[in-house]
PDB file of N, CA and C in Angstrom:
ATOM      1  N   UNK A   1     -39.383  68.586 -34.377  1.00  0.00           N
ATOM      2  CA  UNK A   1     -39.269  68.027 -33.054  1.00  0.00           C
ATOM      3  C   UNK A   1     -37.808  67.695 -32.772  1.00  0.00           C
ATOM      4  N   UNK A   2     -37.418  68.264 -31.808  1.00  0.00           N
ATOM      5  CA  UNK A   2     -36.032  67.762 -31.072  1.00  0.00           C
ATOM      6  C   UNK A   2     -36.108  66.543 -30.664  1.00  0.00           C
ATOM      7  N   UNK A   3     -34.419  65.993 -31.287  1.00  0.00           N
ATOM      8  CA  UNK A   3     -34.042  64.643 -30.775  1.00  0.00           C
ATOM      9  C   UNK A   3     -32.924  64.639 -29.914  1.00  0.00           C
ATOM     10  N   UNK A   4     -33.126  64.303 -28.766  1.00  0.00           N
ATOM     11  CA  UNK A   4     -32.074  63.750 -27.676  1.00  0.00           C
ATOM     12  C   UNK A   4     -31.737  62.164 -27.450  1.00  0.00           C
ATOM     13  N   UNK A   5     -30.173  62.478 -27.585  1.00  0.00           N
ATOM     14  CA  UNK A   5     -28.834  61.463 -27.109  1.00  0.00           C
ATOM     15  C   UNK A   5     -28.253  61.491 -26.318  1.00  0.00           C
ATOM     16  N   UNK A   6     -27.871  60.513 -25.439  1.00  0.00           N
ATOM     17  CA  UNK A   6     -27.356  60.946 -24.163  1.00  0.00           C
ATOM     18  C   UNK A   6     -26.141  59.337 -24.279  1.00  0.00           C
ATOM     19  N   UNK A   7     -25.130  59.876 -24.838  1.00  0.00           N
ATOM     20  CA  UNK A   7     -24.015  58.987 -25.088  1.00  0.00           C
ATOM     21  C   UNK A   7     -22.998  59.084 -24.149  1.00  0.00           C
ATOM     22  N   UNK A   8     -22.311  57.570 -23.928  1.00  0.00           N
ATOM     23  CA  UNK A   8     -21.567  57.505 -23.085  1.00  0.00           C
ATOM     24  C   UNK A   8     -20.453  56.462 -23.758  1.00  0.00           C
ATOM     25  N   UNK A   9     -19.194  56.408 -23.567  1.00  0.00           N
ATOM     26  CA  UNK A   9     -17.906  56.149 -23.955  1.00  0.00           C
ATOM     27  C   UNK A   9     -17.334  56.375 -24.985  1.00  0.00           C
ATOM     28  N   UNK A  10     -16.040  56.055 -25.376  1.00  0.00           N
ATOM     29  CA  UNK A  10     -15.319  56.789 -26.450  1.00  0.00           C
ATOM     30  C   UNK A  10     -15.370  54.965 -27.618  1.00  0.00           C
ATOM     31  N   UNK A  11     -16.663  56.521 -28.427  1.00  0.00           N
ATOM     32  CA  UNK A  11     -17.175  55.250 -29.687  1.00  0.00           C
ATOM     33  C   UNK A  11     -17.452  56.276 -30.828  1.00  0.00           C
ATOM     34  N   UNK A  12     -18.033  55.634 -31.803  1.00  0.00           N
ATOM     35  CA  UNK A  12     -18.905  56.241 -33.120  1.00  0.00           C
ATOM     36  C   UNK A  12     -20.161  55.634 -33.354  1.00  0.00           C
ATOM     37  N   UNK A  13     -20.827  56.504 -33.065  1.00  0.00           N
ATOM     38  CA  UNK A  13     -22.450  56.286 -33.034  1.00  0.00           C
ATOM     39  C   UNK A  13     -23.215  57.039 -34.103  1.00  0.00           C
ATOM     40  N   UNK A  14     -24.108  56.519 -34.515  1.00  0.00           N
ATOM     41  CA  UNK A  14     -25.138  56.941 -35.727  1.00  0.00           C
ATOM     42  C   UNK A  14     -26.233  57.533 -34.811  1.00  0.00           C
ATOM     43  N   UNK A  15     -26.176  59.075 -35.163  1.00  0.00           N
ATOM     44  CA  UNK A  15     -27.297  60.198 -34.831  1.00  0.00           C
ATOM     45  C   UNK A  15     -28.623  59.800 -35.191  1.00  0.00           C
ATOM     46  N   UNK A  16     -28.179  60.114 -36.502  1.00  0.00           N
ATOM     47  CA  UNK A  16     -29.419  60.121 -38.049  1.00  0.00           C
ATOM     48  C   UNK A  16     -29.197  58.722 -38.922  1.00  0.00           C
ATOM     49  N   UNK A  17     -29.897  58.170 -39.534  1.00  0.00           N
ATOM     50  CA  UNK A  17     -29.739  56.940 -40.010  1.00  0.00           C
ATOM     51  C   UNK A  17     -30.226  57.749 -41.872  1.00  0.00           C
ATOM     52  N   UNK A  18     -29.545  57.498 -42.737  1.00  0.00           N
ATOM     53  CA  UNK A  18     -29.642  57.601 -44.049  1.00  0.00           C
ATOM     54  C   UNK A  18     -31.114  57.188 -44.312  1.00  0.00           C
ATOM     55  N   UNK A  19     -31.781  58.462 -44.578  1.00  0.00           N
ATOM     56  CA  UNK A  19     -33.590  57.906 -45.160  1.00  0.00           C
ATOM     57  C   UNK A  19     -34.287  58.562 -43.640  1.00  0.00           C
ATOM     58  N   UNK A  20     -33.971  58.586 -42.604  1.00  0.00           N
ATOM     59  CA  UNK A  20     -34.982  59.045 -41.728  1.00  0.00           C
ATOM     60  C   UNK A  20     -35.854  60.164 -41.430  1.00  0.00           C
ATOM     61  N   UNK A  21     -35.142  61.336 -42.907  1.00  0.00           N
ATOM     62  CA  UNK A  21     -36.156  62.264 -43.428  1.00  0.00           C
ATOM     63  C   UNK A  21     -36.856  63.196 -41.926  1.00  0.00           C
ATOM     64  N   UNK A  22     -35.250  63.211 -41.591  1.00  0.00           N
ATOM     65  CA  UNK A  22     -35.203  64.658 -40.277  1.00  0.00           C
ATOM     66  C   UNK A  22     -34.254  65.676 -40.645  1.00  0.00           C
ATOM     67  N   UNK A  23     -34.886  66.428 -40.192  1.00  0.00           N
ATOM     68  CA  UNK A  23     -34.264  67.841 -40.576  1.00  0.00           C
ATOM     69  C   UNK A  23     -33.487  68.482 -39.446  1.00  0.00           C
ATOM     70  N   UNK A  24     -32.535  69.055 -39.514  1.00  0.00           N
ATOM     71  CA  UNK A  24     -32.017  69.564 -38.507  1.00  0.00           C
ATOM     72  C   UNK A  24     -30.888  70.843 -38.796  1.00  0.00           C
ATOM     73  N   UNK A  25     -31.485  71.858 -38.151  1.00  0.00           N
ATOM     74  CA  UNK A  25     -30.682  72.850 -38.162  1.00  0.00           C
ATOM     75  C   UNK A  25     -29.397  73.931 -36.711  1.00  0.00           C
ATOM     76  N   UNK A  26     -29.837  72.896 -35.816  1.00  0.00           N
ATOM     77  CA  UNK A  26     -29.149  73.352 -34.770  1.00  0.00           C
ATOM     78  C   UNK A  26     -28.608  72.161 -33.895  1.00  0.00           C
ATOM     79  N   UNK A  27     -27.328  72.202 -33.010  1.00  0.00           N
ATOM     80  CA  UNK A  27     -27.092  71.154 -32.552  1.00  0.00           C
ATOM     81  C   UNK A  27     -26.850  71.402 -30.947  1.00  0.00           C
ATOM     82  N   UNK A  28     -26.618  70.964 -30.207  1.00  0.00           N
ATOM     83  CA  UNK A  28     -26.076  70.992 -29.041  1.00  0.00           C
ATOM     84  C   UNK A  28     -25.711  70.109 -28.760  1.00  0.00           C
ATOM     85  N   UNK A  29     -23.987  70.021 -27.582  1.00  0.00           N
ATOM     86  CA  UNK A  29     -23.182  69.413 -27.630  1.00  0.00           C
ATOM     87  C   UNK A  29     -23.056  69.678 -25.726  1.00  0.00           C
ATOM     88  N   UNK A  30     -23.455  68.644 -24.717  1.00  0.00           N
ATOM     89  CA  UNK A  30     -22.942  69.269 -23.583  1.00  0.00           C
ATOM     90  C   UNK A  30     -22.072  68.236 -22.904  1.00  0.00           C
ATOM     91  N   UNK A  31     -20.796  68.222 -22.373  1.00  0.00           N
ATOM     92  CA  UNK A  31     -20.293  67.454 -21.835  1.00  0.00           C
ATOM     93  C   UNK A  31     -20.683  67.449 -20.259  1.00  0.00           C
ATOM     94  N   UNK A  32     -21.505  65.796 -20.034  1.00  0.00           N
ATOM     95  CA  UNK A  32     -21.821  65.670 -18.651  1.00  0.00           C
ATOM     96  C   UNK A  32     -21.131  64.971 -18.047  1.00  0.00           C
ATOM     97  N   UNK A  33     -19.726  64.290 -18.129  1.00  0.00           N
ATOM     98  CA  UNK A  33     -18.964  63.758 -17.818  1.00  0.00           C
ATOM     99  C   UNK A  33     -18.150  64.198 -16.618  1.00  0.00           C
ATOM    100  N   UNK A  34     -17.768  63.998 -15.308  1.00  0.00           N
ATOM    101  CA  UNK A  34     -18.022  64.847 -14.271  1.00  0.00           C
ATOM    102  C   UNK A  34     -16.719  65.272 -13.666  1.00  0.00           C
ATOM    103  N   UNK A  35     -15.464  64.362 -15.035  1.00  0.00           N
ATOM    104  CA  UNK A  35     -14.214  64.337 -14.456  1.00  0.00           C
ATOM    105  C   UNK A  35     -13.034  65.216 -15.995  1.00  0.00           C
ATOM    106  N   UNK A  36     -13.387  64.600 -16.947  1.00  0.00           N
ATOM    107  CA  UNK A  36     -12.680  65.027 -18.308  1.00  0.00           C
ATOM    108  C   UNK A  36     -13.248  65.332 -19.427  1.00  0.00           C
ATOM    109  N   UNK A  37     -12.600  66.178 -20.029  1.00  0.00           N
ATOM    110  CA  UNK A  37     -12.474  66.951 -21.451  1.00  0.00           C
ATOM    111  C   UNK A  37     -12.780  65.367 -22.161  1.00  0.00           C
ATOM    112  N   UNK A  38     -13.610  65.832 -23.054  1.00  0.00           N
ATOM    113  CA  UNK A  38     -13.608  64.759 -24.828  1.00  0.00           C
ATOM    114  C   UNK A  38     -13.541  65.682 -25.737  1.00  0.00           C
ATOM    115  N   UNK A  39     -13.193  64.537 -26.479  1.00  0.00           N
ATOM    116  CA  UNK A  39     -12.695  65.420 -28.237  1.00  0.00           C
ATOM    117  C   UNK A  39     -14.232  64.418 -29.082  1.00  0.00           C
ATOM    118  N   UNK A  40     -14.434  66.032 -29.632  1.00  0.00           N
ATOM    119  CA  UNK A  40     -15.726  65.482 -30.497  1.00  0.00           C
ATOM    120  C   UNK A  40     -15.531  65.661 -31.739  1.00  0.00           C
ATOM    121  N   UNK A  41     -16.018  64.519 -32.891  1.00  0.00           N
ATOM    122  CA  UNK A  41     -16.451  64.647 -34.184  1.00  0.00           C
ATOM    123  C   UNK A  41     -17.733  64.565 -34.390  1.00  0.00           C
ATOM    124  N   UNK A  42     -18.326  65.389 -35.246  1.00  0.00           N
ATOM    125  CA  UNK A  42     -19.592  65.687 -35.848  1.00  0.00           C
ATOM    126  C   UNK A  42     -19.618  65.591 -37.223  1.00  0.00           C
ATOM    127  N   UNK A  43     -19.578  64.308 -38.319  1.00  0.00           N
ATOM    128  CA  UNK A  43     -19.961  64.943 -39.334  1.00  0.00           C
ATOM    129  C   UNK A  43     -20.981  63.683 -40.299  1.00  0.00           C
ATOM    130  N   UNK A  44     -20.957  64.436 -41.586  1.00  0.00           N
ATOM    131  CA  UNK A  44     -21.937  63.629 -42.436  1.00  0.00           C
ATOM    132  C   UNK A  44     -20.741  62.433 -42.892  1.00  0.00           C
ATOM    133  N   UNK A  45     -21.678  61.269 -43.655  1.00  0.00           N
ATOM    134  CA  UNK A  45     -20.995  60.154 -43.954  1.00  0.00           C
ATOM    135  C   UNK A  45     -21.773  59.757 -45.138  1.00  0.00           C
ATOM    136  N   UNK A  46     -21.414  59.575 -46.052  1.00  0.00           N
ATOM    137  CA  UNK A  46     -22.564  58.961 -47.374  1.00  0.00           C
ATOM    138  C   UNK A  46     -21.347  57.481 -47.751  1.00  0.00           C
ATOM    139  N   UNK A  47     -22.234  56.507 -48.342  1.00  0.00           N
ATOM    140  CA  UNK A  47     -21.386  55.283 -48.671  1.00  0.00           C
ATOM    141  C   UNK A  47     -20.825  55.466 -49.871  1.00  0.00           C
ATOM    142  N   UNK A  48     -19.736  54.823 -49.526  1.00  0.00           N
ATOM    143  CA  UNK A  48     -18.820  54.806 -50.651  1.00  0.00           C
ATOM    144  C   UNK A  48     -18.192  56.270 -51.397  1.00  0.00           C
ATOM    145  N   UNK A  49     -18.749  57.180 -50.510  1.00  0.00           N
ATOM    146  CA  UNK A  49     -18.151  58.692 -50.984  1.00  0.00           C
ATOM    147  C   UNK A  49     -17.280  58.929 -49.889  1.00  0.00           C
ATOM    148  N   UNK A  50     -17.346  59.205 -48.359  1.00  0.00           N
ATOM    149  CA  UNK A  50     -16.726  59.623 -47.566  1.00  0.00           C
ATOM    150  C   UNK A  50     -16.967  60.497 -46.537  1.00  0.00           C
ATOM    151  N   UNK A  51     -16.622  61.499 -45.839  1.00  0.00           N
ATOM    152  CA  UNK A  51     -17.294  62.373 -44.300  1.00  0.00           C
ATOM    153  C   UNK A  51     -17.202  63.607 -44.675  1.00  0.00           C
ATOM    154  N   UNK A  52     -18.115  64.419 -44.859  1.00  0.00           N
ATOM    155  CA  UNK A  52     -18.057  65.571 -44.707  1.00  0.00           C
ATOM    156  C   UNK A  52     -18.097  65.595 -43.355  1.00  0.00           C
ATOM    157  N   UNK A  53     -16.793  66.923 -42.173  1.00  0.00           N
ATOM    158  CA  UNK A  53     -16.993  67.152 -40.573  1.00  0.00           C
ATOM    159  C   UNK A  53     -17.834  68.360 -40.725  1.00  0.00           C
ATOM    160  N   UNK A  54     -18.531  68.149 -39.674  1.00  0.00           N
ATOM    161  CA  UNK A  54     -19.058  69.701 -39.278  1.00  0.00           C
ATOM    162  C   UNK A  54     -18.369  69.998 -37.958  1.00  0.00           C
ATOM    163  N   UNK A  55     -17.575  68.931 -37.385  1.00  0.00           N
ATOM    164  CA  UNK A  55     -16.605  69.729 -35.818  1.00  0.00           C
ATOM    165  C   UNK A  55     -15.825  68.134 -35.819  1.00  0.00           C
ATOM    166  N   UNK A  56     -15.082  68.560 -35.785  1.00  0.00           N
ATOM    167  CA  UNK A  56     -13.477  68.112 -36.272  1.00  0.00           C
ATOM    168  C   UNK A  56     -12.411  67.954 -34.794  1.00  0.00           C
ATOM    169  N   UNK A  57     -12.374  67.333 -34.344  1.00  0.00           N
ATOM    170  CA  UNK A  57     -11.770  67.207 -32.975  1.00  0.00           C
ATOM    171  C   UNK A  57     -11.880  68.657 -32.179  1.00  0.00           C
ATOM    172  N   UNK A  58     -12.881  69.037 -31.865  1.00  0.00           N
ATOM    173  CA  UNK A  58     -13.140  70.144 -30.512  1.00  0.00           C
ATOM    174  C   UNK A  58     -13.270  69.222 -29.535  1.00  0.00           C
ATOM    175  N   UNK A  59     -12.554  69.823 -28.548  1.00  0.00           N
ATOM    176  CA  UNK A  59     -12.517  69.626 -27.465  1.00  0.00           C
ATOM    177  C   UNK A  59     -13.227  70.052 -26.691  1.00  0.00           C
ATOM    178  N   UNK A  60     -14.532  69.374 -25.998  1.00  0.00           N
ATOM    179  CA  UNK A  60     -15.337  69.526 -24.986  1.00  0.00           C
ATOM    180  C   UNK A  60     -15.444  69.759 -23.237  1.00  0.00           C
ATOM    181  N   UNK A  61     -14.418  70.750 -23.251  1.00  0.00           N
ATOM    182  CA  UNK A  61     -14.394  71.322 -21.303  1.00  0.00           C
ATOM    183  C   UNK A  61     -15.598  70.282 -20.379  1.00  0.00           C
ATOM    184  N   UNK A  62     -15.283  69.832 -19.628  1.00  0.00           N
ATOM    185  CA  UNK A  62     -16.749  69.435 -18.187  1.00  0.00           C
ATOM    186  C   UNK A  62     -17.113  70.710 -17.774  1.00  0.00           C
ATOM    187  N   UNK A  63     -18.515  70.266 -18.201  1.00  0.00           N
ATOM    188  CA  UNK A  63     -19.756  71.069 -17.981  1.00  0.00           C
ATOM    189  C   UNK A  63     -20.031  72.034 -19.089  1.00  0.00           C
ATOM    190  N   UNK A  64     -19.595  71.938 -20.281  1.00  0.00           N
ATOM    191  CA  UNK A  64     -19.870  73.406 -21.106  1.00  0.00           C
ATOM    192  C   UNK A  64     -20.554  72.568 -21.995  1.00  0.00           C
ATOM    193  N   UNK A  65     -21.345  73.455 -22.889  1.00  0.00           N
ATOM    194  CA  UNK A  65     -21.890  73.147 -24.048  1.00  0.00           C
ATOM    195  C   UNK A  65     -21.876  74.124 -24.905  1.00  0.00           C
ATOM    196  N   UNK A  66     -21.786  73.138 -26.265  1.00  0.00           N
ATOM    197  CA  UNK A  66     -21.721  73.780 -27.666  1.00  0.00           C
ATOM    198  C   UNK A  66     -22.672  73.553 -28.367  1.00  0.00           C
ATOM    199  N   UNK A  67     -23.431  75.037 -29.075  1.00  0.00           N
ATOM    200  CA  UNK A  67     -24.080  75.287 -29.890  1.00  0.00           C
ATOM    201  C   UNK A  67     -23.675  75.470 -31.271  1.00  0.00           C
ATOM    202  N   UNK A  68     -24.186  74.459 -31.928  1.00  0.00           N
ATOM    203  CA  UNK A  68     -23.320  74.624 -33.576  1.00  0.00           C
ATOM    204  C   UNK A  68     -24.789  74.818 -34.437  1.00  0.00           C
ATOM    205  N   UNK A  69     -25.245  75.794 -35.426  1.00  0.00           N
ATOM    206  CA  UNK A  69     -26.142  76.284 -35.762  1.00  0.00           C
ATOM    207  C   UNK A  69     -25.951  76.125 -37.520  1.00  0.00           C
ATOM    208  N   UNK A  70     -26.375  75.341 -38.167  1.00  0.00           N
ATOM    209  CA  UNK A  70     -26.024  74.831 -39.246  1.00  0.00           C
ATOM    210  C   UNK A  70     -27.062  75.361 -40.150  1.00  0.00           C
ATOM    211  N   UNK A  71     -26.972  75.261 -41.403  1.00  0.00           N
ATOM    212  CA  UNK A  71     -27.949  76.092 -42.286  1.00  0.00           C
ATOM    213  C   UNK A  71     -29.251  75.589 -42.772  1.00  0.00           C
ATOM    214  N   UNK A  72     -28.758  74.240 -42.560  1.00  0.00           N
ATOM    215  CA  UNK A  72     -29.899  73.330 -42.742  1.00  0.00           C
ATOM    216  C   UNK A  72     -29.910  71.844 -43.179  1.00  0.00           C
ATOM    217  N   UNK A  73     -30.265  70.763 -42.737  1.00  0.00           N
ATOM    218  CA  UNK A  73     -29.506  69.409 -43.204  1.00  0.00           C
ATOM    219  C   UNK A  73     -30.915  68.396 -42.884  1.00  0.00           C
ATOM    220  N   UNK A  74     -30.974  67.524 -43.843  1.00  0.00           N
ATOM    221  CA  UNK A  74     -31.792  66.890 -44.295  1.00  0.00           C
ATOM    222  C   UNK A  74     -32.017  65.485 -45.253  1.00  0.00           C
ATOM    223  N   UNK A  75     -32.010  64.205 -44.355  1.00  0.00           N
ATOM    224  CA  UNK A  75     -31.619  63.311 -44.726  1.00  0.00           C
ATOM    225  C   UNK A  75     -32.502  62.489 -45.767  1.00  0.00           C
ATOM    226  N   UNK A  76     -33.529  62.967 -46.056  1.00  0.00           N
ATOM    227  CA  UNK A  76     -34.375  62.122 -46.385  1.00  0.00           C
ATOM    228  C   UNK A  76     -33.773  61.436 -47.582  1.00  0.00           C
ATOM    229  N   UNK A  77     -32.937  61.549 -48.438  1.00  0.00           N
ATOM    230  CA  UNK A  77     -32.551  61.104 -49.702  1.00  0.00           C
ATOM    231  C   UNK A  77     -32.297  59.820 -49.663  1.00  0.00           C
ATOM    232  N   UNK A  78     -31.798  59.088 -48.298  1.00  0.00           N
ATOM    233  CA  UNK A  78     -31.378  58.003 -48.222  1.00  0.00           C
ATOM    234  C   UNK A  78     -29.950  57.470 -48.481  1.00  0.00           C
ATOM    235  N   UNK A  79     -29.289  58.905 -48.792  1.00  0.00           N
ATOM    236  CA  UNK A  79     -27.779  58.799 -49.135  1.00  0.00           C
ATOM    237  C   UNK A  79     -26.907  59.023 -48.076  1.00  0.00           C
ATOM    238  N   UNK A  80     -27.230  59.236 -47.083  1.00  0.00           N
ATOM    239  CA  UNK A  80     -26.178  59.684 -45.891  1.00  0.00           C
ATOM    240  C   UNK A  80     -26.797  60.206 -44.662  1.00  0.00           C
ATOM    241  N   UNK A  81     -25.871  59.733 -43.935  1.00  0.00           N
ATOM    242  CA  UNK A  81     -26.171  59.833 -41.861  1.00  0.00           C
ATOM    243  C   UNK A  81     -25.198  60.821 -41.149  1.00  0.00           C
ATOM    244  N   UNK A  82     -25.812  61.079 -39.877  1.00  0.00           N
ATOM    245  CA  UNK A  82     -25.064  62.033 -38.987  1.00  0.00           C
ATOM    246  C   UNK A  82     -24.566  61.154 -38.180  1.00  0.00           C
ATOM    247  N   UNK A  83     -23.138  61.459 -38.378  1.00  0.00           N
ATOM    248  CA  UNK A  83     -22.216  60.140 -36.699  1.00  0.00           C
ATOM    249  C   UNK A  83     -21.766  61.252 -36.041  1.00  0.00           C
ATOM    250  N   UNK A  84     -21.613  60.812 -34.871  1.00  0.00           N
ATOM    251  CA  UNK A  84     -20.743  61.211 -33.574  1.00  0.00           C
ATOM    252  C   UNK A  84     -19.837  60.257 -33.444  1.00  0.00           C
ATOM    253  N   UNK A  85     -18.555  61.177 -32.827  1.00  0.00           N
ATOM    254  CA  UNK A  85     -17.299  60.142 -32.899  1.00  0.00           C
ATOM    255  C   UNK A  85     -17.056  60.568 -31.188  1.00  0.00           C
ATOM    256  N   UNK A  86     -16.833  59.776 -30.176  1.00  0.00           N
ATOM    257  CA  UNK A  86     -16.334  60.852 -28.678  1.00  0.00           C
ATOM    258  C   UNK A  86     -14.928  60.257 -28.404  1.00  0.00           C
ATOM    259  N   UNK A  87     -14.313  60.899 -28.064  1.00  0.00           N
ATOM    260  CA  UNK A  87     -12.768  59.873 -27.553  1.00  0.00           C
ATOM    261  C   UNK A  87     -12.290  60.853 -26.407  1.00  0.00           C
ATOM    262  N   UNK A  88     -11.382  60.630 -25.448  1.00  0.00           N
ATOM    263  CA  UNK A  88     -11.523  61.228 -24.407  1.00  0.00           C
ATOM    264  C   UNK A  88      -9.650  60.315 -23.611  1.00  0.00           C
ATOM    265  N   UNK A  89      -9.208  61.636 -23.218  1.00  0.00           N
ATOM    266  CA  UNK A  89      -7.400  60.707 -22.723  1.00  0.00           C
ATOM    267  C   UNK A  89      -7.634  59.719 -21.690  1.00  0.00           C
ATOM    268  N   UNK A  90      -8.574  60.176 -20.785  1.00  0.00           N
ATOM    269  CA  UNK A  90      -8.803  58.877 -19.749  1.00  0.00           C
ATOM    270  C   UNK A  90     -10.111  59.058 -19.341  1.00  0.00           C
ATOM    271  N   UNK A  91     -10.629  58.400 -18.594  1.00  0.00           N
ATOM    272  CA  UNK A  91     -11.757  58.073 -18.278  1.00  0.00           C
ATOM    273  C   UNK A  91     -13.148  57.876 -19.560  1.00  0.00           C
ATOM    274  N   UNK A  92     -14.601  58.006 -18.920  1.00  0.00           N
ATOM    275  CA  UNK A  92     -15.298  57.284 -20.005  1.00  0.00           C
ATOM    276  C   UNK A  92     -16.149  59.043 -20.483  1.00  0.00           C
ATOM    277  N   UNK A  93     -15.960  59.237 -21.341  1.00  0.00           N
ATOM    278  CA  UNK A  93     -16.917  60.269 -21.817  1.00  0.00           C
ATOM    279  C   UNK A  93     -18.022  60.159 -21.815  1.00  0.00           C
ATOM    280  N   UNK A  94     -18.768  61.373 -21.707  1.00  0.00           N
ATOM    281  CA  UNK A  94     -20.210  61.555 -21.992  1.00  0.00           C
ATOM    282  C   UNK A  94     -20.855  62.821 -22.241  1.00  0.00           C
ATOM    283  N   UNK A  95     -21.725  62.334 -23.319  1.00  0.00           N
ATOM    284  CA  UNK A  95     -22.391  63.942 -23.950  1.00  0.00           C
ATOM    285  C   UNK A  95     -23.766  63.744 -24.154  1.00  0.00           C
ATOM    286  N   UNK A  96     -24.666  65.064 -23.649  1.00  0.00           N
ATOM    287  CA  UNK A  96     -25.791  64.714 -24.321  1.00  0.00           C
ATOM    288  C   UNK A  96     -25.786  65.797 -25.379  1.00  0.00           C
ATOM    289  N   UNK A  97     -26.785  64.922 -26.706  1.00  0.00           N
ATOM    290  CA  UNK A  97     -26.444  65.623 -27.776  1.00  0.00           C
ATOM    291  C   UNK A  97     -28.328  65.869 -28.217  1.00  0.00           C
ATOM    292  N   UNK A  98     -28.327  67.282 -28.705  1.00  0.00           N
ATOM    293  CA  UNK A  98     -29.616  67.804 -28.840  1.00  0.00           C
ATOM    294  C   UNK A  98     -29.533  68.095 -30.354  1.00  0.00           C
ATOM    295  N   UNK A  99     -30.558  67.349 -31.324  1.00  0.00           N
ATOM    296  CA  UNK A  99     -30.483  67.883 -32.707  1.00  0.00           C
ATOM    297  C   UNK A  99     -32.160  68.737 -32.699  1.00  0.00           C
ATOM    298  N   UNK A 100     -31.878  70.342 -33.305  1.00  0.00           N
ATOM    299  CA  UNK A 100     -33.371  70.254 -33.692  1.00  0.00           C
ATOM    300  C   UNK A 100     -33.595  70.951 -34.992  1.00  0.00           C
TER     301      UNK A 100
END
């Protein structure tokens, strides 16, 4: 089952929470923000180890979306979460973000 986010300002937010034993192999990334570009991070985080990125400051055009198609990821272990990072030069960003 697909999970939808529909985030707004330049923050770091927890997708997936470590243990929530979702799977996800595809992402979508659409900027609905109606005025500016954001720069997106996508990656894993485990404690006390550090971030694996899966998208590393891309820059998100208004109105486009990105499909990032991953091989397969799966939290159930309880060792690590999916964050989103958005930051943006002016105004307030916004993305909705589709994991499935």
């Amino acid at each position: 089952m697909a999970k939808h986010f529909n985030i707004t300002g330049a923050l770091t937010q927890e997708l997936l929470a470590a243990g929530d034993n979702t799977s996800v192999s595809s992402i979508s990334l659409a900027n609905i923000e109606g005025t500016n570009t954001c720069t997106v991070d996508l990656y894993i985080e485990k404690n006390l180890v550090g971030k694996f990125y899966l998208l590393k400051g891309i820059r998100l055009p208004i109105g486009v979306t990105l499909f990032h198609d991953i091989k397969s990821f799966n939290n159930k272990a309880r060792e690590f979460g999916l964050y989103i990072k958005l930051t943006a030069g002016s105004g307030t960003p916004a993305v909705d973000v589709i994991l499935s």
